[in-house]
Protein backbone atom coordinates (compact mmCIF):
# COMPACT_ATOMS: atom_id res chain seq x y z
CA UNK A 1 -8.48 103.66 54.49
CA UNK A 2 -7.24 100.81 52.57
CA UNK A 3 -5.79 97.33 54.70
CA UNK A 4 -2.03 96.48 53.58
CA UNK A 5 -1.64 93.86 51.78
CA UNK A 6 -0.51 92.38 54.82
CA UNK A 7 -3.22 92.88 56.72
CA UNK A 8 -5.57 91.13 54.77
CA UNK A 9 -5.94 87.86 53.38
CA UNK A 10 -4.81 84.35 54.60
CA UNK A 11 -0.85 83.36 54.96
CA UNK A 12 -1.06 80.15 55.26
CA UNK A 13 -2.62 79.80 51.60
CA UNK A 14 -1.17 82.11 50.13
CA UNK A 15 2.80 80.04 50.82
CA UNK A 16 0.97 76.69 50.34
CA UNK A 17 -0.59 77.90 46.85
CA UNK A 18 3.20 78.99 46.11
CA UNK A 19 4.27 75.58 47.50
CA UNK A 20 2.54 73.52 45.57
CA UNK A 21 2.21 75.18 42.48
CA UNK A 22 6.63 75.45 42.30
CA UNK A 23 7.13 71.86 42.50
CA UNK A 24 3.93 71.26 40.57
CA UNK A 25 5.64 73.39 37.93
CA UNK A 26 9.18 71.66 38.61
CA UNK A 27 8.16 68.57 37.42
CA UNK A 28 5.94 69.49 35.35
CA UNK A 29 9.00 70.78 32.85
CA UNK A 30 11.10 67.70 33.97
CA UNK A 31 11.33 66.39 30.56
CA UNK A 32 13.01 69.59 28.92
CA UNK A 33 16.28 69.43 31.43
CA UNK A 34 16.64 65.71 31.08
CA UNK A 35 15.90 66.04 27.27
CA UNK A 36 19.26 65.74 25.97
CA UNK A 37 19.98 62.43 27.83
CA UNK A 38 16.97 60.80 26.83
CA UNK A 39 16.94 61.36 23.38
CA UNK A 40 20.44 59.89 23.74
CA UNK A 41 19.56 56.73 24.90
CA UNK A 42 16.15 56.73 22.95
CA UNK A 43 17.56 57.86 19.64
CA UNK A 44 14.89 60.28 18.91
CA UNK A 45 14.76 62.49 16.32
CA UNK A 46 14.52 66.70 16.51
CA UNK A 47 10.85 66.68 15.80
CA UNK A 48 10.60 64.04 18.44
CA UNK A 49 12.34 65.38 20.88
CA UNK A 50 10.36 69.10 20.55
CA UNK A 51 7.12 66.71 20.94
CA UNK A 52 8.37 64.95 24.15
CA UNK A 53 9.26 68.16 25.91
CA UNK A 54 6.26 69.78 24.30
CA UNK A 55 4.00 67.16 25.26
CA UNK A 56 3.38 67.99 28.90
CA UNK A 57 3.01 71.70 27.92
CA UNK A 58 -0.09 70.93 25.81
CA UNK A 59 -1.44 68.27 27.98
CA UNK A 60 -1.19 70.72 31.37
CA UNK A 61 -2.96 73.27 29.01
CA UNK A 62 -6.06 71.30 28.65
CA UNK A 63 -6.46 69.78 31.65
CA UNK A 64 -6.39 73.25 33.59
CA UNK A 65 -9.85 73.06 32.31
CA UNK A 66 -10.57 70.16 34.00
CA UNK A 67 -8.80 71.65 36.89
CA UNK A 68 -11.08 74.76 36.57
CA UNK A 69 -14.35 73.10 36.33
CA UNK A 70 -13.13 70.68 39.47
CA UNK A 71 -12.49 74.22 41.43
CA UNK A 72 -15.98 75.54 40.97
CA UNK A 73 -17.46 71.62 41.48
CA UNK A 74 -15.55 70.64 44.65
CA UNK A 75 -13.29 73.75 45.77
CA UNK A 76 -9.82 74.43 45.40
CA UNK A 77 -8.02 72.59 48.00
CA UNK A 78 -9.77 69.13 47.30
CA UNK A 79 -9.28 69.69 43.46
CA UNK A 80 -5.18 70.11 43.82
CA UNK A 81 -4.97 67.38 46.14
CA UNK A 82 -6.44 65.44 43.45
CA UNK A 83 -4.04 66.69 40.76
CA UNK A 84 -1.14 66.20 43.73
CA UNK A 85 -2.28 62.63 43.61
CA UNK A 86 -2.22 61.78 39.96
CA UNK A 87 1.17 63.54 39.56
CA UNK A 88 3.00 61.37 42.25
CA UNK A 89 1.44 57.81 40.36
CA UNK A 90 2.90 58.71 37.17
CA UNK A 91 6.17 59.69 37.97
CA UNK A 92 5.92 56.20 40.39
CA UNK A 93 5.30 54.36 37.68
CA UNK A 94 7.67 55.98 35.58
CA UNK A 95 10.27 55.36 37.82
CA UNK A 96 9.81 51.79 38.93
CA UNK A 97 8.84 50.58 35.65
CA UNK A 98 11.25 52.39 33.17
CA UNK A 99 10.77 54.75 30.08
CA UNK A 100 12.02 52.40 26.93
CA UNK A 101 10.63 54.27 24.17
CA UNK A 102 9.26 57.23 22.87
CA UNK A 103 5.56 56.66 23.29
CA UNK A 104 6.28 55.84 27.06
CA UNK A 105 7.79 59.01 27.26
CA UNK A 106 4.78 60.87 25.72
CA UNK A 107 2.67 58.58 28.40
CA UNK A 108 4.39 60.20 31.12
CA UNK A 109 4.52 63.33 29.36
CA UNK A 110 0.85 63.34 29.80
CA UNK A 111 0.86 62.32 33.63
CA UNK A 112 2.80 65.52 34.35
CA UNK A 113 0.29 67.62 32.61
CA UNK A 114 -2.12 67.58 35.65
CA UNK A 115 1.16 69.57 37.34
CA UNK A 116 0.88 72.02 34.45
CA UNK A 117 -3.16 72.14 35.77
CA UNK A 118 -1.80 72.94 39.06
CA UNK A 119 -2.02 77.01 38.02
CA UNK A 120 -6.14 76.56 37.65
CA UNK A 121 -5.78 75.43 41.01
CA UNK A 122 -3.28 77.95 43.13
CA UNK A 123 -4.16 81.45 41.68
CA UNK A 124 -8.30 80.41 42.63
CA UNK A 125 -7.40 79.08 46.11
CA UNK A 126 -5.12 82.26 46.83
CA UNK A 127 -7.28 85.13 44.91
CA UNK A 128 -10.26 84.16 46.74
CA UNK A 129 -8.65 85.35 49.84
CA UNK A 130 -8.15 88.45 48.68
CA UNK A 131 -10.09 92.33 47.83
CA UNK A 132 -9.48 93.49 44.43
CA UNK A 133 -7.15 96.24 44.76
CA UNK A 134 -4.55 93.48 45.94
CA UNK A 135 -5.31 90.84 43.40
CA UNK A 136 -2.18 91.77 40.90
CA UNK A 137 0.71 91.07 44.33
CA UNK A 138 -1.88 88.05 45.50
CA UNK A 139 -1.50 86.33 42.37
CA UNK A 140 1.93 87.55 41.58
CA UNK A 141 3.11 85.86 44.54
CA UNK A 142 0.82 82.65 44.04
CA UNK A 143 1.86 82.59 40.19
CA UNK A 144 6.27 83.08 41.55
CA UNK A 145 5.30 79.36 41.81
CA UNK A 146 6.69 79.64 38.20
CA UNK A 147 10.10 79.70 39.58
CA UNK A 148 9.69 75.48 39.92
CA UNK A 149 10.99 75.60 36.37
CA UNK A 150 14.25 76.77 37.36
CA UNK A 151 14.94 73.96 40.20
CA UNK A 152 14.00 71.09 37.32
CA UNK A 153 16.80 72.93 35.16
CA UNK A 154 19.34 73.27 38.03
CA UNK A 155 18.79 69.52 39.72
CA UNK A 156 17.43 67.49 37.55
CA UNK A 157 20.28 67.04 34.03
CA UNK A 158 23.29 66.65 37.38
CA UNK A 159 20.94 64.06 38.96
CA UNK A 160 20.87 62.35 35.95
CA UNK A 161 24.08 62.13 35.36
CA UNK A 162 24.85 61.17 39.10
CA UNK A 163 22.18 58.50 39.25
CA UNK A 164 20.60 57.56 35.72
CA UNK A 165 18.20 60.11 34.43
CA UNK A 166 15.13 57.24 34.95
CA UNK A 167 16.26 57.78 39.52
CA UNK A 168 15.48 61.64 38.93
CA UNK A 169 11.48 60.66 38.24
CA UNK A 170 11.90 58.85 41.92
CA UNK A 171 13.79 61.42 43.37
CA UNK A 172 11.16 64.21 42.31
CA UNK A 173 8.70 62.16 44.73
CA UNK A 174 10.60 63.47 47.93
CA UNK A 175 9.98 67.23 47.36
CA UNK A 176 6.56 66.38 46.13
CA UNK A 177 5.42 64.57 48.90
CA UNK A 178 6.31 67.15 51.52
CA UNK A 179 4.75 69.62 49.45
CA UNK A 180 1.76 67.67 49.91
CA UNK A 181 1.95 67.08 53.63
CA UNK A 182 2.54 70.83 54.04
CA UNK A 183 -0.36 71.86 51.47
CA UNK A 184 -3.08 69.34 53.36
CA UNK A 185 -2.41 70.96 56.73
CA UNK A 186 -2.00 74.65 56.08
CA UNK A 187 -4.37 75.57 52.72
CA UNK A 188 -7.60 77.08 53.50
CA UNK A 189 -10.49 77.46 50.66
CA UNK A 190 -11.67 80.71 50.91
CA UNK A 191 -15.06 81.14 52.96
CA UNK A 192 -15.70 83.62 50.16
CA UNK A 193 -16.50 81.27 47.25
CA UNK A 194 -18.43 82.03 44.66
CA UNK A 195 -20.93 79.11 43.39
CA UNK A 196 -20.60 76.58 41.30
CA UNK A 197 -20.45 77.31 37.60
CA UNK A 198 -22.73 74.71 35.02
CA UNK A 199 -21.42 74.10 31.69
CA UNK A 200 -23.54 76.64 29.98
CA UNK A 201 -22.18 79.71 31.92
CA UNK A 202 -18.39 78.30 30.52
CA UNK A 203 -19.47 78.37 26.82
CA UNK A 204 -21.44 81.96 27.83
CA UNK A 205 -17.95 83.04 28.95
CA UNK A 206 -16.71 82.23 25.08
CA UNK A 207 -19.30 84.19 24.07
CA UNK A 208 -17.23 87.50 25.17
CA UNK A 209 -14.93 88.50 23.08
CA UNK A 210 -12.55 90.42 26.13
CA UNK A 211 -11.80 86.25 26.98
CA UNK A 212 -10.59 85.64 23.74
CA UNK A 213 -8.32 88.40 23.65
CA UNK A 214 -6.87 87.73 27.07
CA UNK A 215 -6.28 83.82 26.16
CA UNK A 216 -4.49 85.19 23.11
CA UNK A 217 -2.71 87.49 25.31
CA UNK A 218 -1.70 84.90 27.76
CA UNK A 219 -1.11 82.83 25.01
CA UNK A 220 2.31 84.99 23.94
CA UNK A 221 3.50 85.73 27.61
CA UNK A 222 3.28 82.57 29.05
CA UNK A 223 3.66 80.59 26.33
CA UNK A 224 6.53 82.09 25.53
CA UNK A 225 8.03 80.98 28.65
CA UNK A 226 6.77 77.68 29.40
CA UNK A 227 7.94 76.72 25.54
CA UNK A 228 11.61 78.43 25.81
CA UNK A 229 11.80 77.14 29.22
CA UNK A 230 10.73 73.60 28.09
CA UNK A 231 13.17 74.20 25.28
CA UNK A 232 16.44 75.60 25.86
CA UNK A 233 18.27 72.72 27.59
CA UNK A 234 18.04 71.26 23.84
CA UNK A 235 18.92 74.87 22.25
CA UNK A 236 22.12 74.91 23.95
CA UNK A 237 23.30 71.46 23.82
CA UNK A 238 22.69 71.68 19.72
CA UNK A 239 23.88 75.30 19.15
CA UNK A 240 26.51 76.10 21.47
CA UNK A 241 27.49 71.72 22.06
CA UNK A 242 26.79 72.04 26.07
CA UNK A 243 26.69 69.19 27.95
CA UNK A 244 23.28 68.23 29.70
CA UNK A 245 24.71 69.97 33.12
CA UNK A 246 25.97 72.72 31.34
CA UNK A 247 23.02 73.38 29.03
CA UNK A 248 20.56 73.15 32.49
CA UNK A 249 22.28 75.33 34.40
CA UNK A 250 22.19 77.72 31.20
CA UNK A 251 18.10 77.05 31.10
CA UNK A 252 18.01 77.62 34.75
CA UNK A 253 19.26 81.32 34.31
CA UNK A 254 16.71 82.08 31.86
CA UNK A 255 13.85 80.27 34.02
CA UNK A 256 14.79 81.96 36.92
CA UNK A 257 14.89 85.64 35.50
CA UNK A 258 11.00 84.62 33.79
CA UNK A 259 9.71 83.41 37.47
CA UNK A 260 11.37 85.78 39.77
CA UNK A 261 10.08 88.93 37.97
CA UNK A 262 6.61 87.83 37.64
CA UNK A 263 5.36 89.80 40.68
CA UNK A 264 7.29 92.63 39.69
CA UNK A 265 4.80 92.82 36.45
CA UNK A 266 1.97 92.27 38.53
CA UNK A 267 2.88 95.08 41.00
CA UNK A 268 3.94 97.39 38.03
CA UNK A 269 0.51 96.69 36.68
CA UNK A 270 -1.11 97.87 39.94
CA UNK A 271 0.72 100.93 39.61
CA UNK A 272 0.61 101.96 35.84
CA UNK A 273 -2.16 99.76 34.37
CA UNK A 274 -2.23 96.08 33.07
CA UNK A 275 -2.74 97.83 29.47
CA UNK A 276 0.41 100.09 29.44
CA UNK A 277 2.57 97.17 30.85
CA UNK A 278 1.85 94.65 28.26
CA UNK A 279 2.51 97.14 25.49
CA UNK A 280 5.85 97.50 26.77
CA UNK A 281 6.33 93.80 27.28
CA UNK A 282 5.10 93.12 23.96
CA UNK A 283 7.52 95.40 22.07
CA UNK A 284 10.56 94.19 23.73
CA UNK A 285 9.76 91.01 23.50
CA UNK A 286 8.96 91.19 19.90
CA UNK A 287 12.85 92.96 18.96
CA UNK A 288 14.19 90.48 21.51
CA UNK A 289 12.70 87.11 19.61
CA UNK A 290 14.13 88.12 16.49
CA UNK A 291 17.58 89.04 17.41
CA UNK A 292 17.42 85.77 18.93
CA UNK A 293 16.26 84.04 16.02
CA UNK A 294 19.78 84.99 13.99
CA UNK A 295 21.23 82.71 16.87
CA UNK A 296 24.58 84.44 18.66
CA UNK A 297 28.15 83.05 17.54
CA UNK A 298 28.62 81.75 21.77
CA UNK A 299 26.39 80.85 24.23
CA UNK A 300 27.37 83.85 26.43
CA UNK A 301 25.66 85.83 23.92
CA UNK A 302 22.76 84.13 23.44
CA UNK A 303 22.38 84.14 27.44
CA UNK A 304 22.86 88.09 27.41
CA UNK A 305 19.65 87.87 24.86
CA UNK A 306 17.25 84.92 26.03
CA UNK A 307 17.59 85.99 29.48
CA UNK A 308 16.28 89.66 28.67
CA UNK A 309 13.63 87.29 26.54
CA UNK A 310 12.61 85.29 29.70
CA UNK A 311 11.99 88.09 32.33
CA UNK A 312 9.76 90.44 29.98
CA UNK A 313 7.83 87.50 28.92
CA UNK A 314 7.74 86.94 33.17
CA UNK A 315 6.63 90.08 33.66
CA UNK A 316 3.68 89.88 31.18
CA UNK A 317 2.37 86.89 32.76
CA UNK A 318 1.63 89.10 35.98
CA UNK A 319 0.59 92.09 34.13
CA UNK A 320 -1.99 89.74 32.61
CA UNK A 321 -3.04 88.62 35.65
CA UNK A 322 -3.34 91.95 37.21
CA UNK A 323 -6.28 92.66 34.12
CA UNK A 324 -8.14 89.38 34.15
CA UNK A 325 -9.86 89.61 37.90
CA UNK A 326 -10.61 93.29 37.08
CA UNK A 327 -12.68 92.15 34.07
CA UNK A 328 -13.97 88.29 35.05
CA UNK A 329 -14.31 89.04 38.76
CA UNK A 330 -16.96 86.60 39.26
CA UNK A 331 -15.93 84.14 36.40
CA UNK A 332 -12.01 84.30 37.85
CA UNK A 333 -12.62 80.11 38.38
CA UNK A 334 -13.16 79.71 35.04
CA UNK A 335 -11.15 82.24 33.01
CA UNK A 336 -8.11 81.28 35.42
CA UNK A 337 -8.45 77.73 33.71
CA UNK A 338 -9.06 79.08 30.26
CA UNK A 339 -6.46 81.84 29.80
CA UNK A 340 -3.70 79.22 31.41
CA UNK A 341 -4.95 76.72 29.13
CA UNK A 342 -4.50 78.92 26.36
CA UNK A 343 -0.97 79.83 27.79
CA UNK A 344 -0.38 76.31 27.54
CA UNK A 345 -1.23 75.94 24.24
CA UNK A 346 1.04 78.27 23.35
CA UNK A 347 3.66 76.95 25.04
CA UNK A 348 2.99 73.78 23.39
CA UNK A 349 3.30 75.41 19.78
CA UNK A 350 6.73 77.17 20.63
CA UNK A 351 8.45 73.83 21.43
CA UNK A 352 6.63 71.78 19.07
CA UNK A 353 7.41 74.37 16.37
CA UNK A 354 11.61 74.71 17.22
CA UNK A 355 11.22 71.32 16.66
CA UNK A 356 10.03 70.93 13.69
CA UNK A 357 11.72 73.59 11.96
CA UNK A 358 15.23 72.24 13.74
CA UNK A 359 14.32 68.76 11.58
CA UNK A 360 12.82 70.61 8.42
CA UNK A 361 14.99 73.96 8.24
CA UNK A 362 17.94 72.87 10.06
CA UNK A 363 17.77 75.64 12.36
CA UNK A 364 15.67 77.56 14.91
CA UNK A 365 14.80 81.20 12.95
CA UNK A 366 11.51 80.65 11.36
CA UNK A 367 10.23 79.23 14.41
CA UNK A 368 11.38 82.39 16.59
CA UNK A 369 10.36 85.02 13.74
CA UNK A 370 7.17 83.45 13.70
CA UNK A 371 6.12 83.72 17.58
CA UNK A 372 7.97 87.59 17.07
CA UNK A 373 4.99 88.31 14.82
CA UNK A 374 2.51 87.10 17.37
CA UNK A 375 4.29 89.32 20.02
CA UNK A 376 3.49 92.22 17.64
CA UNK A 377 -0.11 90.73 16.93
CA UNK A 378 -0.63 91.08 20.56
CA UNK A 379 0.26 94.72 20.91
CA UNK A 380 -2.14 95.44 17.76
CA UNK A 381 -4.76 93.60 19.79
CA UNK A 382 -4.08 95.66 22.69
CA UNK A 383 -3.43 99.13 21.00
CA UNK A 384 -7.29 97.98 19.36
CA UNK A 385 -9.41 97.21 22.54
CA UNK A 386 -7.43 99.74 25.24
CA UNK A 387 -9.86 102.51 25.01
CA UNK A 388 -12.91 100.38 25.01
CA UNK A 389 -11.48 98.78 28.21
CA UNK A 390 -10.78 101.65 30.03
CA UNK A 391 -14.03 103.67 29.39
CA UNK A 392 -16.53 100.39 29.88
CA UNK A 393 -15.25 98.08 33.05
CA UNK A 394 -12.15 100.16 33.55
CA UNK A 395 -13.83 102.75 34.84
CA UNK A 396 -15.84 100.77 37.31
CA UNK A 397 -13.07 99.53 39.32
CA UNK A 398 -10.99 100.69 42.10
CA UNK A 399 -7.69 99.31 40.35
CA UNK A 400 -5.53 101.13 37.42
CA UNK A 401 -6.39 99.67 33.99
């Protein structure tokens, strides 16, 4: 007889996982809410702007490998109180010193990256906690910790505007700091740890092609949403003329449909297969990106679109994650960091690319149509290595493939 989810497992993680990987992720994005004020005051250009709110993305994406390897070195818990640490400085310094240009803002941009980490950190230190047929909720709920994005959209463009937008890097340290105080008593590392990985095994990982395909996968979902949610405060104020309050709150809707459905593809995955749900998520998506890309006469419209956008793009991040324990159960350490680094990457692309095809082309399309066709890429990849998956290590395990 199968334990409930309930039953099994360790609470206490599980929320302070959640904990600190929302507000990880909260400030982490800070930079894409408080965009429009900064490049104000900064006079930056487009292309400059998509690389300061991109910036964090990319940098979070490669330092979830450092994260990673740290997990497997030193365990989870000691590993994100590092990255807790490092996160708190910068925006410290940020604060007391003052951002005056554009490379100080990339400087910061890079500080925050170690929140972006925080995701090699969370999912490890909850999954390990938890039997297989329960990994897609475990990690679902862990990975909700996606849903930070929304509270940097919501608080942090009105803060600015109440109290300078340089006071919202100090005022992130509150939330932060009992996050911390609440992760340090309650987290747990799991007794059930597997050992430490050396180098070598991480390149023998690279070696299989089923990792490439899942960072490519990974790659659309979440990237996807960390680049449109690192974006859109600056799509709205330039298409639709929003103010910074009114072009957050506008991101926040968006953010918050992406994180709050993320279990919901995790748990659909444990019910109809990982494969089946990302085919789904992949063709919507795809149609979704390129109505979007025509860009809707109000911003009403484009909200009835982009939201749609955000939560199947939410949904594939957990239906991803429901696959990739099933497949690297022993590796999960190191493909965690790998697949969210190449998430990240993504991400990083998306924003950097609206960007630069704002300053070059004037408008947004290409770079939509162009992550579209990715969308679509995916679901070739996917329609091309189903079977394979489902009669070699699909048909080992206890969960739906």
């Amino acid at each position: 007889m199968q334990k409930s989810f309930w039953q099994v497992g360790h609470k206490p993680t599980l929320f302070s996982a959640f904990l600190y990987f929302d507000l990880s992720f909260m400030v982490w994005v800070l930079l894409g809410p408080l965009a429009v004020q900064i490049a104000a005051d900064l006079h930056l250009s487009p292309a400059q702007k998509g690389l300061m709110v991109a910036t964090p993305v990319l940098a979070g994406a490669l330092l979830r490998i450092v994260m990673g390897v740290l997990v497997d070195q030193i365990k989870p818990k000691m590993a994100g109180l590092i990255g807790q640490i490092i996160v708190i400085l910068s925006l410290l310094v940020a604060w007391l010193h003052g951002i005056q240009n554009f490379q100080q803002a990339l400087m910061l941009g890079i500080g925050l990256g170690f929140a972006g980490a925080a995701f090699a950190v969370a999912l490890p230190l909850a999954s390990r906690w938890y039997p297989p047929e329960h990994q897609g909720t475990a990690l679902g709920i862990a990975g909700a910790g996606n849903s930070g994005t929304v509270f940097a959209a919501l608080f942090a463009p009105t803060l600015a505007v109440a109290y300078g937008w340089n006071n919202v890097f100090g005022l992130a340290l509150i939330p932060l700091g009992i996050a911390m105080f609440v992760y340090i008593i309650f987290a747990k590392d799991s007794p059930d740890a597997p050992p430490a990985k050396s180098l070598s095994q991480y390149v023998a990982i690279l070696k299989d092609k089923d990792a490439w395909w899942f960072m490519f996968f990974y790659s659309v979902t979440f990237g996807g949403f960390v680049g449109l949610a690192s974006s859109l405060t600056i799509y709205f104020n330039d298409l639709y003329s929003l103010g910074a309050v009114k072009a957050g709150y506008c991101t926040a809707a968006c953010v918050f449909a992406g994180s709050l459905v993320r279990p919901i593809g995790g748990m659909v995955a444990d019910r109809i297969g990982g494969v089946r749900t990302l085919l789904t998520m992949y063709s919507i998506a795809a149609v979704l990106l390129v109505i979007m890309s025509f860009g809707q006469p109000t911003y009403q419209l484009a909200l009835a679109i982009i939201i749609p956008v955000m939560a199947i793009l939410g949904m594939g991040n957990g239906a991803v994650f429901q696959l990739v324990p099933q497949r690297f159960r022993k590796e999960i350490g190191v493909m965690t960091g790998l697949v969210g680094m190449a998430g990240g990457v993504g991400g990083f692309y998306l924003a950097a690319s609206l960007g630069y095809f704002k300053q070059t082309h004037g408008n947004y399309q290409v770079g939509l149509l162009i992550f579209a066709g990715l969308a679509v890429l995916a679901m070739i990849g996917l329609t091309g290595v189903k079977t394979r998956w489902r009669t070699t290590w699909g048909s080992v395990t206890t969960a739906k493939v």
